[in-house]
C-alpha atoms as a PDB file:
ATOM      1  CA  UNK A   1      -9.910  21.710  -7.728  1.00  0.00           C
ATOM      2  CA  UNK A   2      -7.463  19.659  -9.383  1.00  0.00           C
ATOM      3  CA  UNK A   3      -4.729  21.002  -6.912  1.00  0.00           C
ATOM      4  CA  UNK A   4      -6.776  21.028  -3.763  1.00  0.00           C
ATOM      5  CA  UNK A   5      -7.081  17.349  -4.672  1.00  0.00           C
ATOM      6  CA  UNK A   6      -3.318  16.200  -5.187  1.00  0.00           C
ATOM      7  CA  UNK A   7      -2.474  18.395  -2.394  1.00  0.00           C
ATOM      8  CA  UNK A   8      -5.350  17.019   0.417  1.00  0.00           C
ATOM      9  CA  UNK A   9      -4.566  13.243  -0.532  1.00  0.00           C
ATOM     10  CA  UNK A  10      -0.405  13.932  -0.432  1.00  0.00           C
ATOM     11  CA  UNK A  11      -1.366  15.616   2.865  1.00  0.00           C
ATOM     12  CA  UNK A  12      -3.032  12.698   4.239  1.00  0.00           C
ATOM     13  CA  UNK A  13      -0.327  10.499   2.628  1.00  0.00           C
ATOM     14  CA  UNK A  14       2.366  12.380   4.502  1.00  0.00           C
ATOM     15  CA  UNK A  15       0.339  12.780   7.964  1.00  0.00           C
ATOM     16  CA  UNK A  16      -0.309   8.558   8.052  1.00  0.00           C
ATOM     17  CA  UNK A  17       3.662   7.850   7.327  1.00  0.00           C
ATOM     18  CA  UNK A  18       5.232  10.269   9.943  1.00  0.00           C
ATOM     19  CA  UNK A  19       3.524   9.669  13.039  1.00  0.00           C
ATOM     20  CA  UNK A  20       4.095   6.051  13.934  1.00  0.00           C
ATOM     21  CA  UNK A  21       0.501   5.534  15.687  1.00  0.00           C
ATOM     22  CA  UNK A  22      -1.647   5.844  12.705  1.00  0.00           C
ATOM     23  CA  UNK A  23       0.354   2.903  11.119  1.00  0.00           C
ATOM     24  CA  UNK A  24      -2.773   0.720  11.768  1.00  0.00           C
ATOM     25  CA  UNK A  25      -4.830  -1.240   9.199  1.00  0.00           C
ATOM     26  CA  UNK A  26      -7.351   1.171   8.942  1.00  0.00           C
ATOM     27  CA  UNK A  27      -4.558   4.797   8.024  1.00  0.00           C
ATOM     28  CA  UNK A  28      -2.893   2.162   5.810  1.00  0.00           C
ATOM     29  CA  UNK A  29      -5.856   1.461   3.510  1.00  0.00           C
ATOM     30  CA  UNK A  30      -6.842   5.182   3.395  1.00  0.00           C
ATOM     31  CA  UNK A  31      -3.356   6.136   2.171  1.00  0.00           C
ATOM     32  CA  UNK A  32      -3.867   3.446  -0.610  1.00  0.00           C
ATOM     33  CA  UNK A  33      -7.135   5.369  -0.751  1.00  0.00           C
ATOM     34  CA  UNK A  34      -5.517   8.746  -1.048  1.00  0.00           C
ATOM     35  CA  UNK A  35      -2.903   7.544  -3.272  1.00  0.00           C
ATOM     36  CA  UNK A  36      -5.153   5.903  -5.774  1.00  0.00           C
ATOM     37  CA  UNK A  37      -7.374   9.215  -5.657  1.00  0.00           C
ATOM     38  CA  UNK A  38      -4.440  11.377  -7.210  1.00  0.00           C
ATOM     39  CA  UNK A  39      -4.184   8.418  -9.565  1.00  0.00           C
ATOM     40  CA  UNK A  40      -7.517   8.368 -10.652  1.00  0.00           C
ATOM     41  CA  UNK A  41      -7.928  12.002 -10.633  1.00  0.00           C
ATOM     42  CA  UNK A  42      -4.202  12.686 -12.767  1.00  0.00           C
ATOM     43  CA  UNK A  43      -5.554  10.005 -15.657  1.00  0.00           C
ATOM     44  CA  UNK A  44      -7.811  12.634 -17.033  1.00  0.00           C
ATOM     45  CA  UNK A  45      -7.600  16.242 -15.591  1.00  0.00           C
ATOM     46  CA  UNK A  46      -3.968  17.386 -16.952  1.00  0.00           C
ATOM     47  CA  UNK A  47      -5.082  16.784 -20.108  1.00  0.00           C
ATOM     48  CA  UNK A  48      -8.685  18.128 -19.904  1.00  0.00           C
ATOM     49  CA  UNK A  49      -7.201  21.286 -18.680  1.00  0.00           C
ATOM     50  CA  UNK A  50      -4.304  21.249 -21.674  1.00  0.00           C
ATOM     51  CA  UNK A  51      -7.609  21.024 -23.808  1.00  0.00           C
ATOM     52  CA  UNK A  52      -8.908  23.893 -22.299  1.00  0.00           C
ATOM     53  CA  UNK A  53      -6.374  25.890 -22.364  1.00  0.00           C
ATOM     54  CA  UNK A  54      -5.209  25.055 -25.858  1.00  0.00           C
ATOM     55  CA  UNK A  55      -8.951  24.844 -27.330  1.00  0.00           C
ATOM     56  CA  UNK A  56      -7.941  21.711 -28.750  1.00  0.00           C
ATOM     57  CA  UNK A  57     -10.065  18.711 -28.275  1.00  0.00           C
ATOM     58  CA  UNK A  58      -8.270  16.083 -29.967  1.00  0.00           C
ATOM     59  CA  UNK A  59      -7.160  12.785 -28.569  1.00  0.00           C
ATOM     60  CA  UNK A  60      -5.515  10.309 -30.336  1.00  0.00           C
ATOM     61  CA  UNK A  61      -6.579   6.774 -30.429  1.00  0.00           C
ATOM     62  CA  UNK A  62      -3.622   4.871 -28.196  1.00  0.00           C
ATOM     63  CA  UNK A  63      -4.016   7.872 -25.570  1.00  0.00           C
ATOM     64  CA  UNK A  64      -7.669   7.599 -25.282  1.00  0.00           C
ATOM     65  CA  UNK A  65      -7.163   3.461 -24.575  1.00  0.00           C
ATOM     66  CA  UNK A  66      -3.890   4.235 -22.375  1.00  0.00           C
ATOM     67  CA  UNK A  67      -6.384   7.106 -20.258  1.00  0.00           C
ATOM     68  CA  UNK A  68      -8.888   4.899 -20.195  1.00  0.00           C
ATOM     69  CA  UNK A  69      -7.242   1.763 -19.209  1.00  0.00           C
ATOM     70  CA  UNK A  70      -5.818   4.380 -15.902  1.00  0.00           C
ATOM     71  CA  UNK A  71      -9.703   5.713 -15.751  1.00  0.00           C
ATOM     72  CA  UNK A  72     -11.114   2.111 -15.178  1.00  0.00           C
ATOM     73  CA  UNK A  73      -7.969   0.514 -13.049  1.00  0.00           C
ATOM     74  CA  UNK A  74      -8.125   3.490 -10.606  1.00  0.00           C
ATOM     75  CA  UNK A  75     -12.084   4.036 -10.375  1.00  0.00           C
ATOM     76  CA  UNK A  76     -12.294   0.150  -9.879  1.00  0.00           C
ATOM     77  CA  UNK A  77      -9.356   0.330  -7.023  1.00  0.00           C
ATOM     78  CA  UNK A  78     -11.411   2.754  -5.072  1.00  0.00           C
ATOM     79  CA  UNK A  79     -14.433   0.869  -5.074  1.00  0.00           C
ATOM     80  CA  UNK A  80     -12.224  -2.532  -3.981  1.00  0.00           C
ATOM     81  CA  UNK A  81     -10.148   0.107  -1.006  1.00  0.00           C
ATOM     82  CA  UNK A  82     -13.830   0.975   0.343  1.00  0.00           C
ATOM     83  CA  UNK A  83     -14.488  -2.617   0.605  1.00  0.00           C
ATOM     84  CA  UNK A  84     -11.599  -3.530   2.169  1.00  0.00           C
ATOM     85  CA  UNK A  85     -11.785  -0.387   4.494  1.00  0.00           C
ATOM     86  CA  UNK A  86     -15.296  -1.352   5.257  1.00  0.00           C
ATOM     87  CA  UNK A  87     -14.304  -5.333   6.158  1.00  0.00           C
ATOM     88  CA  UNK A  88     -11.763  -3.961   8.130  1.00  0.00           C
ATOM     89  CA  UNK A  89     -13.991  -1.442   9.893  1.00  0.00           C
ATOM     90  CA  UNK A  90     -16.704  -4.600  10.791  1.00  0.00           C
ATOM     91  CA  UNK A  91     -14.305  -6.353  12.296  1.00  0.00           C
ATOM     92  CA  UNK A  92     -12.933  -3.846  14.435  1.00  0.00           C
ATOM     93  CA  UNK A  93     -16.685  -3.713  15.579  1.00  0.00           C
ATOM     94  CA  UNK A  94     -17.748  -7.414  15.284  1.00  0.00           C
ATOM     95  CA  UNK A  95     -14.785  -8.976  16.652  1.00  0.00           C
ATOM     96  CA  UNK A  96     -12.483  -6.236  18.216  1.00  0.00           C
ATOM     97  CA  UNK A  97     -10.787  -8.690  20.949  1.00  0.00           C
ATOM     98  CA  UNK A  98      -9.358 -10.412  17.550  1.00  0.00           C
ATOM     99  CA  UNK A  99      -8.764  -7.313  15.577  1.00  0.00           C
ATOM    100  CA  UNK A 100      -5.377  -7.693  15.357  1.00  0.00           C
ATOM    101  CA  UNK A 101      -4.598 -10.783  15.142  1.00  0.00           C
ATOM    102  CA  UNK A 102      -7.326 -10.678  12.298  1.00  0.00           C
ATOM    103  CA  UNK A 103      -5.720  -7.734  10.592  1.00  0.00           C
ATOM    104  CA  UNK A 104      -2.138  -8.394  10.316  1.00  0.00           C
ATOM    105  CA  UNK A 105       0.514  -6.138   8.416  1.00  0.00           C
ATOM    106  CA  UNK A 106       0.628  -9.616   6.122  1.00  0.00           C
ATOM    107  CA  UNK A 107      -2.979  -9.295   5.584  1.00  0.00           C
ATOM    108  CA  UNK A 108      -3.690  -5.388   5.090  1.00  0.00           C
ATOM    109  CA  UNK A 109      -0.728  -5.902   2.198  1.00  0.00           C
ATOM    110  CA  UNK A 110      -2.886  -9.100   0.972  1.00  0.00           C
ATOM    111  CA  UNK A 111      -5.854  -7.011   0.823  1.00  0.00           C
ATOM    112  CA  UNK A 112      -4.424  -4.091  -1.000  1.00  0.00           C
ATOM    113  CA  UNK A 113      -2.946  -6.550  -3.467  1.00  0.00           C
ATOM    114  CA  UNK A 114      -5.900  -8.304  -4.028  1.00  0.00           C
ATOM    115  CA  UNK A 115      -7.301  -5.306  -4.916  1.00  0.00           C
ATOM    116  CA  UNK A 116      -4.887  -4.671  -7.467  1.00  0.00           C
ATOM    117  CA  UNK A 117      -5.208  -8.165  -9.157  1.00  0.00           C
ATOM    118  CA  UNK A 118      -8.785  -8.180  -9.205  1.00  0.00           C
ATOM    119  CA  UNK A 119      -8.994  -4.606 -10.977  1.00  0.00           C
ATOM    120  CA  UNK A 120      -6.860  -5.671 -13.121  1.00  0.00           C
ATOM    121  CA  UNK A 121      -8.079  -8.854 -14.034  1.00  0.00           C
ATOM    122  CA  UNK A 122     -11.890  -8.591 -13.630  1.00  0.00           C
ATOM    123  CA  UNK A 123     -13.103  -5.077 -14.046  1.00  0.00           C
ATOM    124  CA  UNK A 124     -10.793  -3.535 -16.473  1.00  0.00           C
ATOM    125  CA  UNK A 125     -10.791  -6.535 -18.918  1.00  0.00           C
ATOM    126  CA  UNK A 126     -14.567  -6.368 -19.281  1.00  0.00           C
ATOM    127  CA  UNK A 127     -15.069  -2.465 -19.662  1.00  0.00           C
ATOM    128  CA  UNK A 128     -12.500  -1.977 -21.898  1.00  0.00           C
ATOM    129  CA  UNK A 129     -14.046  -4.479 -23.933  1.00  0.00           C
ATOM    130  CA  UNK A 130     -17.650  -3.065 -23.706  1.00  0.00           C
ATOM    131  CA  UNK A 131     -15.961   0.324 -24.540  1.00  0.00           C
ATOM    132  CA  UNK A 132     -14.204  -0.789 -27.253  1.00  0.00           C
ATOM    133  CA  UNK A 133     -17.390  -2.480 -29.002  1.00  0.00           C
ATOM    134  CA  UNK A 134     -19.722   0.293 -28.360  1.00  0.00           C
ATOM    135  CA  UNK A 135     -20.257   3.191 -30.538  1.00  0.00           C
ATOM    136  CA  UNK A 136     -18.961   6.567 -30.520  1.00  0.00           C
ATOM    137  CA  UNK A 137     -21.735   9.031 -29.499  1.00  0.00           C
ATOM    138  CA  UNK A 138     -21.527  13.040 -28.598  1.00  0.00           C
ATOM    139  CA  UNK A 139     -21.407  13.473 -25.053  1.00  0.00           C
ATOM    140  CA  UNK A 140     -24.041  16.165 -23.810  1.00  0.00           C
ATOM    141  CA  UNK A 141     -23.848  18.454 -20.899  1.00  0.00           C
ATOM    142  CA  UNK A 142     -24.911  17.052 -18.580  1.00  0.00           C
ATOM    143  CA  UNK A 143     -22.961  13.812 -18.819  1.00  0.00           C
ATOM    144  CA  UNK A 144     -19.654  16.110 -18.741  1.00  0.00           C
ATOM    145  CA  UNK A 145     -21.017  17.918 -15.643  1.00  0.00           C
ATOM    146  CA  UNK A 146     -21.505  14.468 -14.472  1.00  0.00           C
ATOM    147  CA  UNK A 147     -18.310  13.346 -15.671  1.00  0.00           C
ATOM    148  CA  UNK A 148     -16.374  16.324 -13.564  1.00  0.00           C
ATOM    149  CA  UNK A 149     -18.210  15.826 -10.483  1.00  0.00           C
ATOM    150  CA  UNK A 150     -17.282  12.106 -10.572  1.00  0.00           C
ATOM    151  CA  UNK A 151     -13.558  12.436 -11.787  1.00  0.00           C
ATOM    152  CA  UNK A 152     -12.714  15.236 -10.256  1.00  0.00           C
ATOM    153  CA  UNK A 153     -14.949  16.454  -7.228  1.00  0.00           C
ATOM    154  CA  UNK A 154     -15.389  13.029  -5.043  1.00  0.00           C
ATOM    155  CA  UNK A 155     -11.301  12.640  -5.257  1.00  0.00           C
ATOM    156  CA  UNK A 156     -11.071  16.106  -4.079  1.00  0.00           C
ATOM    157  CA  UNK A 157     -13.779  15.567  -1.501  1.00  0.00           C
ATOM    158  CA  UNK A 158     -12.428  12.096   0.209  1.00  0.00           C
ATOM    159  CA  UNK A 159      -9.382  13.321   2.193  1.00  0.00           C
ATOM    160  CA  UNK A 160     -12.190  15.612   4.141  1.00  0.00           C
ATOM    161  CA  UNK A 161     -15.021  12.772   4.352  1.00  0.00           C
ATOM    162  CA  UNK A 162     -12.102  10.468   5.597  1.00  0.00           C
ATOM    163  CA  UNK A 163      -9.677  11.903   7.505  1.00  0.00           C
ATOM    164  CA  UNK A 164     -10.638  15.376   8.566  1.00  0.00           C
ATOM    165  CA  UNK A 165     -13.350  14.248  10.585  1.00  0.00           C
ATOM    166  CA  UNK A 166     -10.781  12.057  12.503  1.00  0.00           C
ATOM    167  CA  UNK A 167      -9.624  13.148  15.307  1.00  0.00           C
ATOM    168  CA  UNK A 168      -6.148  11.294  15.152  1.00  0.00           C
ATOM    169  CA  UNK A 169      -6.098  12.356  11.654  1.00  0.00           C
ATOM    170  CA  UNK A 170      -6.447  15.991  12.613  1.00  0.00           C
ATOM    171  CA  UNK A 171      -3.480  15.978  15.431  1.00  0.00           C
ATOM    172  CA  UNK A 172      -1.132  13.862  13.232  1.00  0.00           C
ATOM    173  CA  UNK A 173      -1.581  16.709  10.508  1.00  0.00           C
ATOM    174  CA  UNK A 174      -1.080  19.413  13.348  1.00  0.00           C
ATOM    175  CA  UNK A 175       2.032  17.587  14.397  1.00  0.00           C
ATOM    176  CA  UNK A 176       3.573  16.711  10.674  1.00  0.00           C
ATOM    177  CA  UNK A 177       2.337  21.095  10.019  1.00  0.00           C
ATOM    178  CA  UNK A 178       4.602  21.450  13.306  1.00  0.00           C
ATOM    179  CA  UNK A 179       7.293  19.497  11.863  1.00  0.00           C
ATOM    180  CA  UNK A 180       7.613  21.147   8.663  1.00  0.00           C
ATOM    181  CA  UNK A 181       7.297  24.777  10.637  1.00  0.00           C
ATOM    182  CA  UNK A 182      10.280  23.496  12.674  1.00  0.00           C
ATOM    183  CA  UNK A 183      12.244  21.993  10.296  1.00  0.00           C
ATOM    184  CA  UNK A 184      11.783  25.366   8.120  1.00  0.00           C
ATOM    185  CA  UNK A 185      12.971  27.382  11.281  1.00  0.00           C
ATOM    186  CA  UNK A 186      15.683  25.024  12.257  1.00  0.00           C
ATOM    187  CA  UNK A 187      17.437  24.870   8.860  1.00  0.00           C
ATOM    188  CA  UNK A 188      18.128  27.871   7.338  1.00  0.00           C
ATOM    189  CA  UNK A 189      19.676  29.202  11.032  1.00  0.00           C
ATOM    190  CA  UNK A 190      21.863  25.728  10.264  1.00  0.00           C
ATOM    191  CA  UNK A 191      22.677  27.039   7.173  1.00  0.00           C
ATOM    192  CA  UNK A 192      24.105  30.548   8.770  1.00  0.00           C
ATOM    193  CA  UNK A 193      26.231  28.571  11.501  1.00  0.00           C
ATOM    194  CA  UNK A 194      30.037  27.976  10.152  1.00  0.00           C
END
């Protein structure tokens, strides 16, 4: 799961940067999206699988704040990315004669950063702090199963919910599939030329 969900968002990554007509507003925020998703999803799986493999389950202090301070800034990012996706979907709708003059290249990099700062500020300030003053308690079953499903199934999920329902999003990864077949084909004859 873990690799299905690196390798979907880098897929969608790749697809939005190398075919020049999904560099629009709307691709750029969901390669944020995708980026932040192997973000959020890399803060807490590599070492939940060392665990299991090792049957060790032993974290030390500094790590636990360092994963969680990645946990909350990259949970919190997604939900500010789907509200900036969703602002810039309603005005595609509400006012799509001023769409892009609305949504500017100066504007979709405002938003993103935005996003950033507030995280930062706001949201992880707060929960670390309510994290750090409440008490350690065992974690049952069901909260990991709840845990997994959140940290590691909805990243894995999004590149399908997002993009592969998309119909640009589905030729630009035939074409960038197409490019790497060529590019495959092309070089190693290049390396057999003198």
């Amino acid at each position: 799961m873990y690799l299905i969900t690196v390798l979907g968002n880098l897929l969608i990554i790749l697809a939005i940067s190398s075919v020049s007509h999904l560099h629009t507003p709307m691709y750029f925020f969901l390669s944020n999206l995708s980026f932040v998703d192997i973000c959020f999803t890399s803060t807490t799986v590599p070492k939940m699988l060392w665990n299991i493999q090792t049957q060790r389950k032993v974290i030390t202090y500094e790590d636990c704040i360092t994963q969680m301070y990645f946990f909350i800034l990259f949970a919190g990012l997604d939900m500010f990315l789907l509200t900036v996706m969703a602002y810039d979907r309603f005005v595609a709708i509400c006012h799509p004669l001023h769409y892009t003059v609305i949504m500017n290249p100066r504007l979709c990099g405002l938003l993103v950063l935005v996003s950033w700062v507030l995280m930062v500020s706001l949201f992880c300030c707060t929960s670390i702090g309510v994290y750090l003053s409440s008490a350690a308690t065992q974690s049952s079953s069901s909260s990991a199963i709840a845990s997994v499903m959140y940290t590691v199934v909805t990243p894995m999920l999004n590149p399908f919910i997002y993009s592969l329902r998309n119909k640009d999003i589905k030729e630009a990864l035939t074409r960038f599939s197409g490019m790497v077949a060529t590019k495959r084909l092309i070089l190693p004859g290049l390396k057999k030329c003198p």
